[in-house]
C-alpha atoms as a PDB file:
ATOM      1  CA  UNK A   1     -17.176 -11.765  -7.861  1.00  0.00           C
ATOM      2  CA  UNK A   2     -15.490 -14.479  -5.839  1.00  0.00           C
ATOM      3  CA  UNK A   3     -11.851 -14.078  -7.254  1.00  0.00           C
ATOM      4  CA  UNK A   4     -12.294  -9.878  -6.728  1.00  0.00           C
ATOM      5  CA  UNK A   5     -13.083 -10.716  -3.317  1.00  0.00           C
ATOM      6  CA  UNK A   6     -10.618 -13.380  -2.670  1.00  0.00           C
ATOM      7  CA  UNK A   7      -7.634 -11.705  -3.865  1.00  0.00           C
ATOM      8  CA  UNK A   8      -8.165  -8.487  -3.146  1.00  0.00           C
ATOM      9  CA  UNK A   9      -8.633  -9.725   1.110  1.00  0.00           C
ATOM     10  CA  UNK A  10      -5.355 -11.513   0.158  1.00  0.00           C
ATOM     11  CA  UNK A  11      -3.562  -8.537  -1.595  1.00  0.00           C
ATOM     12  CA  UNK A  12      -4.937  -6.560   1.233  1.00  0.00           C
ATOM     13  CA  UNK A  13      -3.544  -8.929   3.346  1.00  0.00           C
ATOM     14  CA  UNK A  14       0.149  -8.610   2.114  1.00  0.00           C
ATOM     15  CA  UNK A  15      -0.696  -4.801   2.246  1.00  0.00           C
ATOM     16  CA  UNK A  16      -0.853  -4.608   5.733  1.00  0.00           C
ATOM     17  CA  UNK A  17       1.871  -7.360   6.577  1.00  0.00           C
ATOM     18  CA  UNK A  18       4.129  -5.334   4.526  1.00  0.00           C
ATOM     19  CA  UNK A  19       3.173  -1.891   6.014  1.00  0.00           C
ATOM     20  CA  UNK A  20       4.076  -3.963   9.462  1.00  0.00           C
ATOM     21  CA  UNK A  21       7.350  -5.226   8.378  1.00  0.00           C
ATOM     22  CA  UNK A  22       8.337  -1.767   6.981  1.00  0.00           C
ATOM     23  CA  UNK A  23       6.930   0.570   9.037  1.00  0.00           C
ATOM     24  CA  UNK A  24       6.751  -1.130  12.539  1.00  0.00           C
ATOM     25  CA  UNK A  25       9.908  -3.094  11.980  1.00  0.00           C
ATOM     26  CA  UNK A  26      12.448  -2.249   9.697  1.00  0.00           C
ATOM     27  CA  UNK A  27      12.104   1.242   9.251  1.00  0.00           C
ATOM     28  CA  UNK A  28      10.599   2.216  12.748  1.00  0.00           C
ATOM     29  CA  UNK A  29      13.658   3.939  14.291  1.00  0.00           C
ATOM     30  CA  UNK A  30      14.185   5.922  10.797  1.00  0.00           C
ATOM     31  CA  UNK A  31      10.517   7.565  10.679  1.00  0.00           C
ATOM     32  CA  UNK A  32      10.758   8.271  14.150  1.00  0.00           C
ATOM     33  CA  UNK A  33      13.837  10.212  13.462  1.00  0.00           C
ATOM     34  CA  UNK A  34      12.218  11.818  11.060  1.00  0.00           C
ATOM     35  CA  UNK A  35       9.754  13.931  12.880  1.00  0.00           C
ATOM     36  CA  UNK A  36       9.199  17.178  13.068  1.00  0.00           C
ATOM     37  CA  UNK A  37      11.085  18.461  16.311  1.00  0.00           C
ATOM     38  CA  UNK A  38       8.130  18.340  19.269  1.00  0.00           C
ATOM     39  CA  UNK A  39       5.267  16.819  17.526  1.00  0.00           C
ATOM     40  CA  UNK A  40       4.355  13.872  18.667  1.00  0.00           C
ATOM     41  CA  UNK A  41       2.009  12.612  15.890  1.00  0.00           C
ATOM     42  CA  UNK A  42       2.552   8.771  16.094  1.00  0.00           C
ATOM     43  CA  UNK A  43      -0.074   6.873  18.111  1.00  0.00           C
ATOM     44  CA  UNK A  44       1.650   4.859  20.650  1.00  0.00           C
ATOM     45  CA  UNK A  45      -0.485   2.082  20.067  1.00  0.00           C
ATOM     46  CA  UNK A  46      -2.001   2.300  16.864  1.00  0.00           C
ATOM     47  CA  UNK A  47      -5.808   0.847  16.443  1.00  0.00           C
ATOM     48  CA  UNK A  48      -4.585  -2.111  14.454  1.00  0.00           C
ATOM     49  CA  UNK A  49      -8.127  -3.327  13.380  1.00  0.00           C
ATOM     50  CA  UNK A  50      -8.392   0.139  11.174  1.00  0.00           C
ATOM     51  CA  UNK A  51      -5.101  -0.346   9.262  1.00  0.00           C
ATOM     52  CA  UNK A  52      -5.990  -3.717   8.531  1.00  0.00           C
ATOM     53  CA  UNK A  53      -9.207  -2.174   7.066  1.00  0.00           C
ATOM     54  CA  UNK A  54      -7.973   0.488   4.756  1.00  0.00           C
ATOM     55  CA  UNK A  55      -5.397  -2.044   3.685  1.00  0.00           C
ATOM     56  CA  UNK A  56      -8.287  -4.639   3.206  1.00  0.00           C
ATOM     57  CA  UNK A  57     -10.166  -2.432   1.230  1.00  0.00           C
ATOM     58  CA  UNK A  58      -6.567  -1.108  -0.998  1.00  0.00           C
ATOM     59  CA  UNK A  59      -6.778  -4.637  -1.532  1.00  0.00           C
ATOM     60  CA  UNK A  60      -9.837  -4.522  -3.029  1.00  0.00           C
ATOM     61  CA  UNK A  61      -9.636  -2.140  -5.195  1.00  0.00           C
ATOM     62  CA  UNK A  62      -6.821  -3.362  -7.116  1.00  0.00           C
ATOM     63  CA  UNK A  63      -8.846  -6.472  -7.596  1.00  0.00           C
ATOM     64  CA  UNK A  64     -11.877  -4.429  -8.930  1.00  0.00           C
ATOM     65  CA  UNK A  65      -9.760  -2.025 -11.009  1.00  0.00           C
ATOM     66  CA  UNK A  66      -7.384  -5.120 -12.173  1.00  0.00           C
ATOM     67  CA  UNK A  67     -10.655  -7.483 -12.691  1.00  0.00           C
ATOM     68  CA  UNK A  68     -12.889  -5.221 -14.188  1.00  0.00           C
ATOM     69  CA  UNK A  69     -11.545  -2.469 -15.955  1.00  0.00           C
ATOM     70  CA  UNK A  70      -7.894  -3.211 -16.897  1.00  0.00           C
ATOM     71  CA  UNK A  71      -8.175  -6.835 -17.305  1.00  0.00           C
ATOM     72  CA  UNK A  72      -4.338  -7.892 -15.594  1.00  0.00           C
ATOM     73  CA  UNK A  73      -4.867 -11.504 -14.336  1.00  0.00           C
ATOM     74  CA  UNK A  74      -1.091 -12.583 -14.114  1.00  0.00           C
ATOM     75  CA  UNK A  75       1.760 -11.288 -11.635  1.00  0.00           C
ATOM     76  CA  UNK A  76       3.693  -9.273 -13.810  1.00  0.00           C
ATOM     77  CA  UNK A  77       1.373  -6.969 -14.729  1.00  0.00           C
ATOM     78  CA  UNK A  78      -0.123  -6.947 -11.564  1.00  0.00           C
ATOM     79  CA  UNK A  79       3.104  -5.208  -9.904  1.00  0.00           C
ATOM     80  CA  UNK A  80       3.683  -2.599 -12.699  1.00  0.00           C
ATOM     81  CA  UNK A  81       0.148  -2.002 -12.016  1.00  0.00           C
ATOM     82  CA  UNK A  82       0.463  -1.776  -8.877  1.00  0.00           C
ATOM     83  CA  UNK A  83       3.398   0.350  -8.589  1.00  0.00           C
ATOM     84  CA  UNK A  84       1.726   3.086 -11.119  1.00  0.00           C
ATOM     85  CA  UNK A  85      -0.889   3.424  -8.284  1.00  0.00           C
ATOM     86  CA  UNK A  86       0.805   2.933  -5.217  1.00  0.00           C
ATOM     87  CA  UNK A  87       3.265   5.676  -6.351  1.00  0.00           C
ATOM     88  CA  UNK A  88       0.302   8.288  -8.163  1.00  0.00           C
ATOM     89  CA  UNK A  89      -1.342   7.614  -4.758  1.00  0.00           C
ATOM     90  CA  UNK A  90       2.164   7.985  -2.708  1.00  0.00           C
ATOM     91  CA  UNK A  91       3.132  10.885  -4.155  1.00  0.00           C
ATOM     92  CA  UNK A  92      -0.102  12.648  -4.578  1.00  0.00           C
ATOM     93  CA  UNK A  93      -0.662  12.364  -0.701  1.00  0.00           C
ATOM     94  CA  UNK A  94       3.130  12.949   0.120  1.00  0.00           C
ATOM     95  CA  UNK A  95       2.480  16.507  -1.814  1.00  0.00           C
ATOM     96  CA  UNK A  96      -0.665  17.511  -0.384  1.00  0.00           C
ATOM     97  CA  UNK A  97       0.735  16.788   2.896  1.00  0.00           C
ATOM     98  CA  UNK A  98       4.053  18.626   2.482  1.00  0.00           C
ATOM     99  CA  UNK A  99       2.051  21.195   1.501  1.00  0.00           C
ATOM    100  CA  UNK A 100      -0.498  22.190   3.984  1.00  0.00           C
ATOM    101  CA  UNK A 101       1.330  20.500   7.316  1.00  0.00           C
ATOM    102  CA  UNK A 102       4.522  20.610   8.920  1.00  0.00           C
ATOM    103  CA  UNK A 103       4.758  16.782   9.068  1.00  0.00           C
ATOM    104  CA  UNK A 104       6.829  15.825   6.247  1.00  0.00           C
ATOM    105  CA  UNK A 105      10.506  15.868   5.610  1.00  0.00           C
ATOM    106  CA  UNK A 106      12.308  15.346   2.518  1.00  0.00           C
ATOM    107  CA  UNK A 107      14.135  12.291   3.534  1.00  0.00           C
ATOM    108  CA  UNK A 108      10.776  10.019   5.213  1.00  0.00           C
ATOM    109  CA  UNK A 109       8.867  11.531   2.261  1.00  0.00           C
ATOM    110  CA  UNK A 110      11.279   9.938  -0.509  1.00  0.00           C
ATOM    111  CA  UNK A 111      11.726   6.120   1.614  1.00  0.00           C
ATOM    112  CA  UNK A 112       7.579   6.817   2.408  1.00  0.00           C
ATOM    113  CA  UNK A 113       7.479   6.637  -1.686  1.00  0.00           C
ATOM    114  CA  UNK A 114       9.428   3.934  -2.524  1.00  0.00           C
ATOM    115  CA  UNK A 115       7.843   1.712   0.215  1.00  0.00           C
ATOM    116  CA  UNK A 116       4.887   2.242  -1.290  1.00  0.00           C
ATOM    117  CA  UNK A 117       5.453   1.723  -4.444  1.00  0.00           C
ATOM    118  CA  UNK A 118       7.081  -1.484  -3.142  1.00  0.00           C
ATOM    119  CA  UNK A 119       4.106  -2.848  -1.272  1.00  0.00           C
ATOM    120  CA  UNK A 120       1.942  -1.776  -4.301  1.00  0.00           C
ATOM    121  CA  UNK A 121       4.291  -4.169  -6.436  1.00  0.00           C
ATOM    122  CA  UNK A 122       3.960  -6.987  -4.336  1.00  0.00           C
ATOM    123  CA  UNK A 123       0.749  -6.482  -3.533  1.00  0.00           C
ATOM    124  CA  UNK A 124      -0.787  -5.892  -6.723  1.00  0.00           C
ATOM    125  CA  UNK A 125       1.289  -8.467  -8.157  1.00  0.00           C
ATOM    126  CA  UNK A 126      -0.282 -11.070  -5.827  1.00  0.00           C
ATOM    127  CA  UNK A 127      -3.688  -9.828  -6.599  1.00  0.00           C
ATOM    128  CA  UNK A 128      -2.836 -10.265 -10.127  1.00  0.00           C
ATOM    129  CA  UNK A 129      -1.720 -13.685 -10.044  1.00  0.00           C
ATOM    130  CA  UNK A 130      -4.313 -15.040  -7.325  1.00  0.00           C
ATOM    131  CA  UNK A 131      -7.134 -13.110 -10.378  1.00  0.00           C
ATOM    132  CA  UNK A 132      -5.464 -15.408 -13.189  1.00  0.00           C
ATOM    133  CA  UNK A 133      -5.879 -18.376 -11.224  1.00  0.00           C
ATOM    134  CA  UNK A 134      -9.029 -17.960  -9.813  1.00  0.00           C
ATOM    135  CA  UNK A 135     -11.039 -16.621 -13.469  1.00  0.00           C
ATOM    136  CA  UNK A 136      -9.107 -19.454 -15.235  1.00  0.00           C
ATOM    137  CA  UNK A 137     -11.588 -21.673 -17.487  1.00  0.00           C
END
């Protein structure tokens, strides 16, 4: 129970550095460009403290699911992992959105992807690797 809730507060951790780096750095200027044409949709200053939380609890999960029910307690296949979910997840929220809003355009919708799937790499490879080290006997 420890190492689920070590790593996963740690792979939640990079989660939500990454999501800063990409989406409040990086790639800021591109998803603002992005928008839909008068919608303004982006909180000017976002509540923090509730990203960190759904990334904290992302985080989580992978360690349950990788811990529990999959067994992956190295790096490698901790980031395939990863990126299998981050993407199903990605691109099952990028479709329901596209569908039913007026928020999505191709372009943000195919970098919104592949950042995920990114930070699901990284993160779920870190959560992998922090699992074998932690449930080594």
């Amino acid at each position: 129970m420890k190492a689920i809730l070590v790593s996963g507060l740690l792979g939640g951790l990079v989660f939500f550095l990454l999501g800063g780096l990409f989406y409040g750095f990086l790639l800021a200027d591109f998803f603002s460009e992005h928008m839909p044409e008068g919608m303004e949709i982006i909180a000017k200053d976002p509540v923090m403290p509730l990203i960190l939380l759904g990334d904290l609890f992302l985080g989580l999960f992978f360690a349950y699911v990788f811990d529990t029910w999959t067994r992956i307690h190295n790096f490698s296949e901790g980031a395939w992992m990863g990126l299998a979910l981050a993407l199903g997840f990605s691109i099952h929220y990028t479709f329901i959105y596209s569908g039913t809003t007026h928020l999505v355009e191709t372009a943000s919708a195919i970098v919104d992807i592949s950042l995920s799937g990114l930070s699901g790499a990284l993160g779920g490879g870190v959560v992998g690797h922090l699992l074998g080290k932690m449930t080594k006997t």
